[in-house]
Protein backbone atom coordinates (compact mmCIF):
# COMPACT_ATOMS: atom_id res chain seq x y z
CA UNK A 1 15.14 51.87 75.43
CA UNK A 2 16.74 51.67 78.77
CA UNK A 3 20.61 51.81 79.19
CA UNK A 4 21.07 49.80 82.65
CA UNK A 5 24.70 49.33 82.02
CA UNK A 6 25.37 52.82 80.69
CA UNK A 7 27.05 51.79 77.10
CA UNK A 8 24.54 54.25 75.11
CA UNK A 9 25.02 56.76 77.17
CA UNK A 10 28.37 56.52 76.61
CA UNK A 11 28.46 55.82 72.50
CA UNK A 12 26.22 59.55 72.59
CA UNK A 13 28.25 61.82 74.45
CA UNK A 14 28.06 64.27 71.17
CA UNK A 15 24.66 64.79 71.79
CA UNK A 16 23.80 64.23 75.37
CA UNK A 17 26.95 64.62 78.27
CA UNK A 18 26.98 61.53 80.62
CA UNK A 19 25.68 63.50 83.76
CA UNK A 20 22.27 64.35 82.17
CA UNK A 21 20.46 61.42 83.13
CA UNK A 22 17.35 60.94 82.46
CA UNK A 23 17.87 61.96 78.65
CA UNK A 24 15.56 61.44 75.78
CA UNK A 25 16.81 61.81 72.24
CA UNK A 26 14.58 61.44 69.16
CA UNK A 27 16.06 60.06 66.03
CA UNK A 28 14.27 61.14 62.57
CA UNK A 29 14.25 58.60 59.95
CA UNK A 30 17.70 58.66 58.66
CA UNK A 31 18.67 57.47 61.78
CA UNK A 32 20.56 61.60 62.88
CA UNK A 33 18.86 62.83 66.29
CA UNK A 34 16.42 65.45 65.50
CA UNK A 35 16.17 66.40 69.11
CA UNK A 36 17.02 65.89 72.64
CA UNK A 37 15.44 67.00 75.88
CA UNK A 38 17.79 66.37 79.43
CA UNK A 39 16.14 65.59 82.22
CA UNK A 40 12.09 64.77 82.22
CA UNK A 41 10.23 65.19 79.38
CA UNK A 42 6.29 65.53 79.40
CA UNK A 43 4.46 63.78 77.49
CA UNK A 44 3.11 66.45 75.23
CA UNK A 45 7.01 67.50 74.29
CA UNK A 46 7.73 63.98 73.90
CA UNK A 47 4.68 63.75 71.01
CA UNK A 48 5.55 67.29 69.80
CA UNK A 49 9.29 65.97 69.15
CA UNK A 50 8.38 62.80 67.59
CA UNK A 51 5.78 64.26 65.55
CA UNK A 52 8.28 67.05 63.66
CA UNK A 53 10.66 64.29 63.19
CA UNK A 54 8.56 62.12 61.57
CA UNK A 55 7.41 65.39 59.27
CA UNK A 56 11.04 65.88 58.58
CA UNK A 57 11.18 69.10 60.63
């Protein structure tokens, strides 16, 4: 999801402060964020994250 006007950004400062653009976050399915990276994120961490929080880990 992209955040062109910044109003995500904003609503997540608990997890992610405002200056660490680019951010990723990966929500499990409860809807809680299982994990974040700042900056970047390969591809393989992006599948490794998404994978343990679809396992529930």
């Amino acid at each position: 999801m992209k955040d062109k006007g910044g109003g995500i950004l904003l609503t997540m400062t608990q997890y992610v402060p405002p200056q660490a653009a680019p951010s990723t976050l990966v929500v499990d399915k409860q809807g809680r964020v299982a994990s974040r990276t700042l900056g970047v994120a390969e591809e393989s961490i992006l599948k490794s994250l998404i994978a343990g929080a679809a396992a529930g880990q």
